[in-house]
Protein backbone atom coordinates (compact mmCIF):
# COMPACT_ATOMS: atom_id res chain seq x y z
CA UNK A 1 91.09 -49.60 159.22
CA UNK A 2 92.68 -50.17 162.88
CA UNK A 3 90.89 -48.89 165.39
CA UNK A 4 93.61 -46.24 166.05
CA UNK A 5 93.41 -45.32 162.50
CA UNK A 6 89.72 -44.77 163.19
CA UNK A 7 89.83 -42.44 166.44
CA UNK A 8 92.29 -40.47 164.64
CA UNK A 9 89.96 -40.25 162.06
CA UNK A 10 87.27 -39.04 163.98
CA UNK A 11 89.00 -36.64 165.82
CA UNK A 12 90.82 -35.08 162.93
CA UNK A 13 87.36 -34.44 160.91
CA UNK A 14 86.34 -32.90 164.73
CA UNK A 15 89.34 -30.60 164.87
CA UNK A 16 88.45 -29.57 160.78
CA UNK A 17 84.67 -29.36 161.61
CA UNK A 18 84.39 -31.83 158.40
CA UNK A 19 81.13 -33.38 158.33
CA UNK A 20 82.87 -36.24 156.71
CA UNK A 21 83.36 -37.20 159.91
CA UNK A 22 79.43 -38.33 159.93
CA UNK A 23 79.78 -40.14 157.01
CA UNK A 24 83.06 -42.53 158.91
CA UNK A 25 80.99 -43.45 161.64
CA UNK A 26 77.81 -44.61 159.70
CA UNK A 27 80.60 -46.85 157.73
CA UNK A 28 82.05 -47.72 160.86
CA UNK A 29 78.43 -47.78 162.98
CA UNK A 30 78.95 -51.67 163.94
CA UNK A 31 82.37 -51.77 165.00
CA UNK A 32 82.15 -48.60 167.29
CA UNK A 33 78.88 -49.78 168.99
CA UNK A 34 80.81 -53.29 169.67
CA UNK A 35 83.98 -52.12 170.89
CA UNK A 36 83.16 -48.86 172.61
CA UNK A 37 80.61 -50.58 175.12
CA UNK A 38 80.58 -49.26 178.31
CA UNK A 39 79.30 -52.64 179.63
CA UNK A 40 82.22 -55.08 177.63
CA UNK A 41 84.87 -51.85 177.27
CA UNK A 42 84.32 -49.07 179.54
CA UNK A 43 88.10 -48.63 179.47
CA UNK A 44 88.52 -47.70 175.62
CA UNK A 45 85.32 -45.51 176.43
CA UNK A 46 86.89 -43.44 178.61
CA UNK A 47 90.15 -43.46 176.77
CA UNK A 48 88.56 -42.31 173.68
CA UNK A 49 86.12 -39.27 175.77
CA UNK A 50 89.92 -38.71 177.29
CA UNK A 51 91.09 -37.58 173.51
CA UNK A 52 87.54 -36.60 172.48
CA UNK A 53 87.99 -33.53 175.39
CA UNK A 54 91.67 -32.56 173.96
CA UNK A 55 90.22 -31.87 171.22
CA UNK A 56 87.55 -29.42 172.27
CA UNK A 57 89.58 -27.70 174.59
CA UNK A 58 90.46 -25.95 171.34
CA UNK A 59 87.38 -25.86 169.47
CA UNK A 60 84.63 -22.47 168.96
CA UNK A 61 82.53 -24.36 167.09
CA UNK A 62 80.46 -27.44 168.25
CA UNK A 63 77.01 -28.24 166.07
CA UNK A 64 79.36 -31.01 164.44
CA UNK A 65 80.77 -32.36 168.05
CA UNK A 66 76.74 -32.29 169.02
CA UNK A 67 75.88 -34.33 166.02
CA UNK A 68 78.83 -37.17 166.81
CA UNK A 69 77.58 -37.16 170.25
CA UNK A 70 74.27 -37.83 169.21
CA UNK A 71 75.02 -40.77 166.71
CA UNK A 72 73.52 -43.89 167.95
CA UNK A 73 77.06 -45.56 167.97
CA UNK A 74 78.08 -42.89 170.19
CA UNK A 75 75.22 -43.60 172.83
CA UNK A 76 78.44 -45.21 175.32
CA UNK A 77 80.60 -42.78 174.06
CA UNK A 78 77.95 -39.73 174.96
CA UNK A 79 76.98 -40.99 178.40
CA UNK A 80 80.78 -40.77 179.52
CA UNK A 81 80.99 -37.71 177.96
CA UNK A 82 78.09 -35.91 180.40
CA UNK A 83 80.45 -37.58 183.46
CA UNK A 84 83.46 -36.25 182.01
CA UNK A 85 85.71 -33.84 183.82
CA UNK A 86 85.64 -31.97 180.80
CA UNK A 87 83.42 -28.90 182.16
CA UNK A 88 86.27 -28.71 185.09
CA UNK A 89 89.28 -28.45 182.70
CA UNK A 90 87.08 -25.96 180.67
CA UNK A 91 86.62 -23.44 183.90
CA UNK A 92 90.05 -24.00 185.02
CA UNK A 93 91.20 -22.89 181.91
CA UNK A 94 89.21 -20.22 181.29
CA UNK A 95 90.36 -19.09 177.87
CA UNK A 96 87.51 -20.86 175.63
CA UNK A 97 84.50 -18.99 176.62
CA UNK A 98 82.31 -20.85 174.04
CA UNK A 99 83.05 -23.97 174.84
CA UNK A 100 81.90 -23.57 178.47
CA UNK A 101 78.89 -21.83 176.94
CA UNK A 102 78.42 -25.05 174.98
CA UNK A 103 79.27 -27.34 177.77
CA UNK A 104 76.56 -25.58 179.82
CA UNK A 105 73.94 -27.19 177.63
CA UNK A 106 75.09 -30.04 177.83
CA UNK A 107 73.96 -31.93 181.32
CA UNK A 108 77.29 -32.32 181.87
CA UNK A 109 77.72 -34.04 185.55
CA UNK A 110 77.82 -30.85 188.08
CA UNK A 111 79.10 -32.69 190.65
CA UNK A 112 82.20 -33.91 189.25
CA UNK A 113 85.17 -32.99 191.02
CA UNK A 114 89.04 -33.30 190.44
CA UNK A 115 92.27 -34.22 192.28
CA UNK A 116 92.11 -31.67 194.49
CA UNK A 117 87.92 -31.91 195.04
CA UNK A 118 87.37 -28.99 193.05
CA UNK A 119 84.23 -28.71 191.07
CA UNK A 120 83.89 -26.71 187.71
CA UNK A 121 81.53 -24.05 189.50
CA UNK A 122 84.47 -23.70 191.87
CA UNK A 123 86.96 -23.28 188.76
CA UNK A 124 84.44 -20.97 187.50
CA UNK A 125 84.09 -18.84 190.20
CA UNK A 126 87.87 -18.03 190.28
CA UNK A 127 87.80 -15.90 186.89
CA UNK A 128 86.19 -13.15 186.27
CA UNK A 129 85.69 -13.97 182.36
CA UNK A 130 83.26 -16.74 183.59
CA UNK A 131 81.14 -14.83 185.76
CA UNK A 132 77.87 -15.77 183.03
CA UNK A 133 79.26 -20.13 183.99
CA UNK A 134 78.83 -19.47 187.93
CA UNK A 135 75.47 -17.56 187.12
CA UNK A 136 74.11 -20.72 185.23
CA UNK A 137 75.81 -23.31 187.82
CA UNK A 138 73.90 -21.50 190.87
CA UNK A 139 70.44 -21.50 189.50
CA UNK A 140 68.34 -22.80 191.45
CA UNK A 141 70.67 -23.31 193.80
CA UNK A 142 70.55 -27.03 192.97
CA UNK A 143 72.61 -29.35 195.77
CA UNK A 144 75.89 -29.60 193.77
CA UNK A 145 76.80 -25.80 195.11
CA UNK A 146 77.91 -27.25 198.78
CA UNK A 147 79.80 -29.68 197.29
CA UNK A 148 83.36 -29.32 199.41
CA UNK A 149 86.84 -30.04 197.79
CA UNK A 150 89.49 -32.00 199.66
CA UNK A 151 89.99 -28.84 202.50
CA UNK A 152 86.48 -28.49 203.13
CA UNK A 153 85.82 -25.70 201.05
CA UNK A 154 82.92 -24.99 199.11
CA UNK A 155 83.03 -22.88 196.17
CA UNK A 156 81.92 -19.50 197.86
CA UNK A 157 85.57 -19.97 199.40
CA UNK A 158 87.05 -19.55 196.02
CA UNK A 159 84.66 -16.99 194.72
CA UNK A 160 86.28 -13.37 192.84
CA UNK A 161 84.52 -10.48 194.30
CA UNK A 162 82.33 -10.94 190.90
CA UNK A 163 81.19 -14.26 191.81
CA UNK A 164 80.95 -13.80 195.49
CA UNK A 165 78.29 -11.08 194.96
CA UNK A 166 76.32 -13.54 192.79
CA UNK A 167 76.82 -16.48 195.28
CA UNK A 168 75.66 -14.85 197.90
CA UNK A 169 72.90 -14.75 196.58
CA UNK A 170 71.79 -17.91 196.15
CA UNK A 171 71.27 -20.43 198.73
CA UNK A 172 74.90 -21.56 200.18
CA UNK A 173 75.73 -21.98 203.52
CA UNK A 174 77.52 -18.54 204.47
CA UNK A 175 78.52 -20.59 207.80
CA UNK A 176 80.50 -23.56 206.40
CA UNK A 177 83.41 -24.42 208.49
CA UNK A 178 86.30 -26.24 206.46
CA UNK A 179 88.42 -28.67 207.82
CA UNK A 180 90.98 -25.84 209.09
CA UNK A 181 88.01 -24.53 211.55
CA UNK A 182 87.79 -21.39 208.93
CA UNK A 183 84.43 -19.98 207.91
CA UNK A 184 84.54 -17.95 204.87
CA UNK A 185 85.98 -14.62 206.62
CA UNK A 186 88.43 -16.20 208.21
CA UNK A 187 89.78 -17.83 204.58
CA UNK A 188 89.65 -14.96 202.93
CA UNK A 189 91.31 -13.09 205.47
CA UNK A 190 94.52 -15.78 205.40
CA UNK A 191 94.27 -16.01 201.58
CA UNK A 192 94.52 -12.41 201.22
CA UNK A 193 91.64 -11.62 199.34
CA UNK A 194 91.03 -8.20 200.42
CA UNK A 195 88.92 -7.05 197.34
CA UNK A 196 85.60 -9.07 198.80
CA UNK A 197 86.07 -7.97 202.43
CA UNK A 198 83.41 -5.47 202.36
CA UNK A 199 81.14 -8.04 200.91
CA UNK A 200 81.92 -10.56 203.77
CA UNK A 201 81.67 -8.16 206.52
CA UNK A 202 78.14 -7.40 206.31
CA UNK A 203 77.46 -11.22 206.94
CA UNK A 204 75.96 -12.30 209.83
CA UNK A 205 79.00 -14.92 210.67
CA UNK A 206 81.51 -15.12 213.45
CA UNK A 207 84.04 -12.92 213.15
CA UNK A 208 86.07 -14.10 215.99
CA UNK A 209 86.28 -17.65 214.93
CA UNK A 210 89.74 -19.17 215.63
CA UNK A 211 91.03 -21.61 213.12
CA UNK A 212 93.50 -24.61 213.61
CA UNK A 213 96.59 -23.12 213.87
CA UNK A 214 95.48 -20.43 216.51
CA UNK A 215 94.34 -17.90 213.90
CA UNK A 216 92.14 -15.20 213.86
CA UNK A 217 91.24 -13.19 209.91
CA UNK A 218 92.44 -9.97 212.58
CA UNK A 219 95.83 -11.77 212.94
CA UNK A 220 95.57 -12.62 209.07
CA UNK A 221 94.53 -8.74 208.33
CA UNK A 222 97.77 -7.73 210.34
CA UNK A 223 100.13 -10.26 208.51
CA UNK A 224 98.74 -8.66 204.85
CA UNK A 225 99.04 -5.30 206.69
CA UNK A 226 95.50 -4.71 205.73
CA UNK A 227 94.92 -1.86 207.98
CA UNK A 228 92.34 0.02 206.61
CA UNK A 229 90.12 -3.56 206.61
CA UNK A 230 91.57 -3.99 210.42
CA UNK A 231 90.46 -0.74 210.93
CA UNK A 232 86.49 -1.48 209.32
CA UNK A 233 86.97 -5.01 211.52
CA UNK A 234 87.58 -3.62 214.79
CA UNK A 235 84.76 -0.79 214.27
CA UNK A 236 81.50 -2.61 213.21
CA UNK A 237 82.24 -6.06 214.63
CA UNK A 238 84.08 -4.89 218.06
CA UNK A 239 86.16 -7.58 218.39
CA UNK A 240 88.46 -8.39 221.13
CA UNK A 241 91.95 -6.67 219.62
CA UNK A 242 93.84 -8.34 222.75
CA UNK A 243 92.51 -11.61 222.02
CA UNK A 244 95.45 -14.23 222.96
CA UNK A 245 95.51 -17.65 221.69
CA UNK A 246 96.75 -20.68 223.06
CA UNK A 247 100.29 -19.76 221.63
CA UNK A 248 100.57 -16.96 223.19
CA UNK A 249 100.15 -15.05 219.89
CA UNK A 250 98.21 -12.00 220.18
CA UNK A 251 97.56 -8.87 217.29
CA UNK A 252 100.44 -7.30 218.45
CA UNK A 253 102.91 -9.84 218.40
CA UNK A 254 101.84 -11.36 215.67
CA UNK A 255 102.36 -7.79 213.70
CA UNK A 256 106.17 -7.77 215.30
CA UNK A 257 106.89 -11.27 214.06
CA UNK A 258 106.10 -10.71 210.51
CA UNK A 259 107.52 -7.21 210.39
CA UNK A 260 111.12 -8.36 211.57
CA UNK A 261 110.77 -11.54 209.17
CA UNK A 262 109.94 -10.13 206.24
CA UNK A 263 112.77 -7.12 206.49
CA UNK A 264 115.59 -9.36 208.09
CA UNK A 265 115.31 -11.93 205.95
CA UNK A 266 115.24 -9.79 202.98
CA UNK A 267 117.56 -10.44 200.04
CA UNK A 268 118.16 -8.03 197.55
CA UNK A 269 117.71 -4.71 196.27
CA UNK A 270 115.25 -3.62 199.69
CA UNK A 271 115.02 0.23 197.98
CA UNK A 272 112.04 -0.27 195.74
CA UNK A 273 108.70 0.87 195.28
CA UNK A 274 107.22 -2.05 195.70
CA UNK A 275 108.84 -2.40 199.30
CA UNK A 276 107.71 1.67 199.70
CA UNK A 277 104.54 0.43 200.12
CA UNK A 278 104.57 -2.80 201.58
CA UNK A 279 105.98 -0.74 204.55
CA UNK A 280 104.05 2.26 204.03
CA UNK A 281 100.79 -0.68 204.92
CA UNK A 282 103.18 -2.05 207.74
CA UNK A 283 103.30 1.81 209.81
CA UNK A 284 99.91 2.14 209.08
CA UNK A 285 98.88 -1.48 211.16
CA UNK A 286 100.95 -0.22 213.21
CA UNK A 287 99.37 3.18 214.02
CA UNK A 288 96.20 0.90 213.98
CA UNK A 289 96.96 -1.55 216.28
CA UNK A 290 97.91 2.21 219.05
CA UNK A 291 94.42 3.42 218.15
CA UNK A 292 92.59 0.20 218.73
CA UNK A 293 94.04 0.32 222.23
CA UNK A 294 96.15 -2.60 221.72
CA UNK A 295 97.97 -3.77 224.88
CA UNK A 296 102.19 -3.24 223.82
CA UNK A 297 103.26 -4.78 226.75
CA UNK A 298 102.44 -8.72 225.74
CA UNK A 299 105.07 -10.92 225.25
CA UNK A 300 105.81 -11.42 221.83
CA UNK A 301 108.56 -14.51 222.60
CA UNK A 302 109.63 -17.32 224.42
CA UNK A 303 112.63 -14.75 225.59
CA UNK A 304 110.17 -12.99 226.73
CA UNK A 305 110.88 -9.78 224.89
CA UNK A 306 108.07 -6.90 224.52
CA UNK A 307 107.67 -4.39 221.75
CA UNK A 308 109.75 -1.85 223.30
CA UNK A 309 112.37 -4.27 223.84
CA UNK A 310 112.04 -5.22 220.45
CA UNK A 311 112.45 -1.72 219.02
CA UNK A 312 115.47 -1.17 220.77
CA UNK A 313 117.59 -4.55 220.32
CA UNK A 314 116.96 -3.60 216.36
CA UNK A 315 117.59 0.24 216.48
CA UNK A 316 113.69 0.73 214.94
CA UNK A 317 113.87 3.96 216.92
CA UNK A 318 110.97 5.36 215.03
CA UNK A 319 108.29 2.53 215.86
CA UNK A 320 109.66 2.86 219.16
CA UNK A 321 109.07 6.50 219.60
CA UNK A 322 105.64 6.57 218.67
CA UNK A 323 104.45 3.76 220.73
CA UNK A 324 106.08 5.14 224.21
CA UNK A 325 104.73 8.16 222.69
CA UNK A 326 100.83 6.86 222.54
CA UNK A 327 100.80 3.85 224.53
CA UNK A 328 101.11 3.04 228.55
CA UNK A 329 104.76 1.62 228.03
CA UNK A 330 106.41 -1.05 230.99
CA UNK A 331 110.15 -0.37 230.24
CA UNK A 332 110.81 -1.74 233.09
CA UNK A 333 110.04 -5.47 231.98
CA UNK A 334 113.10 -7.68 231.49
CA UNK A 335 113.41 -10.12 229.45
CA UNK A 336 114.83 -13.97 230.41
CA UNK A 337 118.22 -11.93 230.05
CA UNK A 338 117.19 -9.45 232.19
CA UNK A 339 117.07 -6.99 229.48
CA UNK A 340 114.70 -4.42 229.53
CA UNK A 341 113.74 -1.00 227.76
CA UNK A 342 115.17 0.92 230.98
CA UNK A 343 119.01 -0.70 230.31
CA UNK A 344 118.87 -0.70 226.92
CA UNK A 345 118.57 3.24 226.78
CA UNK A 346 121.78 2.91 227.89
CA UNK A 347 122.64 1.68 224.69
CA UNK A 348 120.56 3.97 222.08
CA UNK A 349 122.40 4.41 219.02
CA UNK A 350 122.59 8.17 218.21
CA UNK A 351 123.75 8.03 215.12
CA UNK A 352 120.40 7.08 214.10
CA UNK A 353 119.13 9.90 214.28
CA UNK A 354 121.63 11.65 212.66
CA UNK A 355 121.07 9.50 209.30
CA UNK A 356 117.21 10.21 209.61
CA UNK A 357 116.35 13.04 207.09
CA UNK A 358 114.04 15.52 208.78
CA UNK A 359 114.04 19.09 209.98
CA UNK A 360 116.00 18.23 212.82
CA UNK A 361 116.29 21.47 214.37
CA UNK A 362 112.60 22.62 213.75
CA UNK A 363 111.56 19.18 215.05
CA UNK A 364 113.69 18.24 217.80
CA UNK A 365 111.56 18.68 220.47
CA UNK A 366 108.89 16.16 218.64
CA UNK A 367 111.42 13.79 217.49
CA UNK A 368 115.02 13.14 218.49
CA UNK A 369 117.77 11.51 220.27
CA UNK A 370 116.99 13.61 223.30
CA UNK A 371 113.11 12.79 223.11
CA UNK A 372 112.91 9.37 223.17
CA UNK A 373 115.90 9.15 225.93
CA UNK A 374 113.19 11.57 227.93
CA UNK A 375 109.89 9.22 227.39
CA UNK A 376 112.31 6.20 228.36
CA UNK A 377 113.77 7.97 231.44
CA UNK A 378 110.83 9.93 232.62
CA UNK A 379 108.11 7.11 232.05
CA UNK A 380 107.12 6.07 235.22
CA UNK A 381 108.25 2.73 235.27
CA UNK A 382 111.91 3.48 234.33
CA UNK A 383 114.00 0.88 236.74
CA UNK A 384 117.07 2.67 237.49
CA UNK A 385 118.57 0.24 239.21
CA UNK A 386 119.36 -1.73 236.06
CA UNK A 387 123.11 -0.58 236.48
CA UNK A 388 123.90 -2.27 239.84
CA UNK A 389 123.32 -5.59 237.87
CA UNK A 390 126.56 -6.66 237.13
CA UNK A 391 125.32 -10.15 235.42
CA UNK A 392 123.69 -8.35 232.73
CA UNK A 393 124.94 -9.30 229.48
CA UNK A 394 123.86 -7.76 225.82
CA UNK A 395 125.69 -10.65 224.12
CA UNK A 396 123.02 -13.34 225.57
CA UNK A 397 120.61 -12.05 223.41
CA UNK A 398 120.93 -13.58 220.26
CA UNK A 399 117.41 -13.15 218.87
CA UNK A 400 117.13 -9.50 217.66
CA UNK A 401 119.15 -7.35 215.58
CA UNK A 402 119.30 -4.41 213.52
CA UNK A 403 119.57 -5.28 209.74
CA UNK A 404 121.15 -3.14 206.65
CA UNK A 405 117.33 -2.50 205.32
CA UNK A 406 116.52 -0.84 208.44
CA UNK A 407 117.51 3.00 207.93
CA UNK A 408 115.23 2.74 204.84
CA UNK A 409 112.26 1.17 207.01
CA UNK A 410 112.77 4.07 209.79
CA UNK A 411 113.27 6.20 206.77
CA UNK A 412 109.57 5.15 205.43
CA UNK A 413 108.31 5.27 208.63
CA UNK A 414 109.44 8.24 209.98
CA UNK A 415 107.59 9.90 206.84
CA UNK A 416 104.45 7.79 207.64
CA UNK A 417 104.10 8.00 210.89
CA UNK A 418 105.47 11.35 211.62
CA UNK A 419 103.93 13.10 208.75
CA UNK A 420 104.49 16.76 209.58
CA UNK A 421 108.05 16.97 210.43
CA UNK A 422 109.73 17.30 206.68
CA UNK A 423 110.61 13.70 206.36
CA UNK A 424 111.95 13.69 202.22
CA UNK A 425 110.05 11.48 200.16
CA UNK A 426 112.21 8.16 199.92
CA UNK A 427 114.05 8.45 196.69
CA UNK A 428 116.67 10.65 197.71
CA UNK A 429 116.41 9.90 202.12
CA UNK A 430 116.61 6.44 201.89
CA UNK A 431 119.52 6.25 199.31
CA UNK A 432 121.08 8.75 201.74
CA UNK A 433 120.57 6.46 205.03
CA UNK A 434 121.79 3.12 203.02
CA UNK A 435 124.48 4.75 201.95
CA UNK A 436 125.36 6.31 205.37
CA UNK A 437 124.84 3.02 206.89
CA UNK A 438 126.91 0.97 204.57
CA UNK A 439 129.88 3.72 205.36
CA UNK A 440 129.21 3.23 208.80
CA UNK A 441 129.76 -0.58 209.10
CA UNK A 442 132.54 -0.93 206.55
């Protein structure tokens, strides 16, 4: 028998749970301790563990594997097996339960980690099935649990909100700093994992921590449009919410930036629930940021626009309504084209408003045409003598525009925002507005 013919021997008997399989390696006990020697062979070793772990990535049952393993010809063969990555590709998996049960008994080498530096207690932690693996990996709290992969993150980075409750209770470093300058808010925060934030915020970490690329988790919670954890954020940790980094970015602009991206660049069918709520979150930061006493009069450009400039250029009449509406509003700032808020009332776009659906009549004197012309013209910073420049030029601006998705954006937000003023639920007002606004361009 070649040795191929042996292995697949072996492994077959494995995959039948035939204790035949016993029986071939006692007639085969001489060659197998010869050949598979880590000392003269360690390369057939592992190549035979390699196979070995295929197979039990399918197998429930393991009292035969345990006897093989034990075998005195399989002494090599065992040792490898313990530094195997085995345990890893079991938690990464995830869908054999036993066989991480089993592997857990095992002494299997805890500090193992893959390509990308992840350990199997890092695997583990991710699913929520193998909440009983991170349990047994964290006793005792043994060194192998601040083991970081190739970003500098331990596993409480990758914890579930399962796992994360049981982590933090053992003895990890709740202040570990990866190599992107993030604690463990901070990551979660840009990785989105919202379902642990109440978990993290009752740490005693920094919450203002700025990472490498100029991030705080507030500018993170304002990209997810994660107001509500903003909201819990700026409350018990009292944060700086006009914070600006070296970028220039602050809260604010950082909201704006994201907003316009994810709507202009859009492709498809924008009407959707899915995109009902995503910008149902996005009014909400929004209304947020107002309350927080953000300042929306930052620069949110290298043109050197501001949010009220912003608003305009793209015919977001709503958002720009309720901000001159609850915020101390410069329209009187120009831009590197000397635009500013006070010429481009000049340029409102009325029909607008006349695509909105709302009680119009009931409701003009809260929201209108005429009402935000007034809190443009009567805030006190209004320039009027925007019209004597005779250099002033819309066309230069080339960074800003309105975009077919947004009547159904101020449709959504009108409704969220404005809440009392008989908004219709989008279904029927936004198919109205696109379809208005696809008559009005063609």
């Amino acid at each position: 028998m070649s040795r191929e013919e042996l292995e697949l021997e072996i492994l077959n008997y494995l995959k039948k749970n035939d204790d035949k399989c016993i029986k071939c390696i006692d007639n085969n006990r001489k060659f197998i301790q010869e050949y598979y020697n880590e000392f003269d062979n360690s390369l057939a070793v592992k190549n035979f563990v390699n196979k070995l772990n295929d197979v039990l990535m399918n197998l429930t049952k393991f009292e035969l594997v345990k006897k093989v393993l034990s075998h005195p010809a399989f002494k090599d063969i065992y040792k490898e097996f313990r530094g195997s990555d085995i345990l890893i590709r079991a938690c990464k998996d995830a869908k054999n339960k036993k066989l991480v049960e089993w592997l857990l008994t095992e002494d299997i080498d805890l500090y193992l980690q893959d390509s990308e530096g992840k350990t199997a207690l890092m695997h583990a932690s991710e699913h929520y099935q193998l909440l009983f693996a991170v349990e047994k990996l964290i006793k005792g709290s043994g060194d192998h649990i601040h083991v970081t992969d190739n970003n500098g993150n331990t596993a409480l980075f990758y914890g579930n909100r399962d796992a994360l409750t049981k982590m933090l209770k053992a003895n990890f470093d709740i202040n570990h700093i990866n190599n992107d300058n993030e604690n463990i808010f901070l990551y979660f925060c840009k990785a989105d994992k919202f379902k642990s934030f109440d978990l993290i915020i009752k740490l005693d970490i920094n919450f203002n921590l700025v990472n490498n690329v100029g991030k705080t988790g507030a500018m993170y919670l304002v990209e997810h449009n994660r107001f509500l954890q903003l909201k819990e954020l700026i409350t018990k940790k009292q944060i700086d919410v006009n914070y600006k980094n070296k970028f220039g970015d602050t809260l604010v602009s950082v909201f704006i930036k994201n907003y316009y991206k994810n709507y202009s660049n859009y492709i498809g069918n924008f009407v959707s629930e899915v995109n009902y709520l995503q910008y149902k979150n996005a009014a909400f930061t929004l209304q947020e940021l107002v309350r927080a006493g953000c300042d929306f009069n930052v620069i949110i450009d290298d043109d050197g626009n501001t949010p009220i400039i912003f608003f305009l250029l793209t015919e977001d009449y709503v958002s720009a309504h309720y901000i001159l509406s609850n915020c101390e509003i410069d329209v009187s700032v120009t831009n590197r084209f000397d635009i500013s808020a006070s010429l481009l009332s000049e340029f409102i776009n009325k029909n607008v408003f006349e695509r909105l659906q709302y009680h119009k009549k009931r409701y003009r004197k809260k929201f209108s045409y005429d009402t935000l012309m007034n809190l443009i013209r009567n805030n006190r910073t209004f320039d009027s003598t925007y019209g004597n420049n005779n250099n002033v030029s819309m066309n230069k601006q080339y960074r800003y525009f309105p975009s077919p998705n947004t009547p159904s954006i101020q449709q959504w937000f009108l409704e969220f925002l404005y809440p009392n003023i008989g908004a219709e639920y989008y279904y029927v007002s936004t198919f109205r507005a696109t379809q208005s606004y696809n008559y009005a361009i063609s």
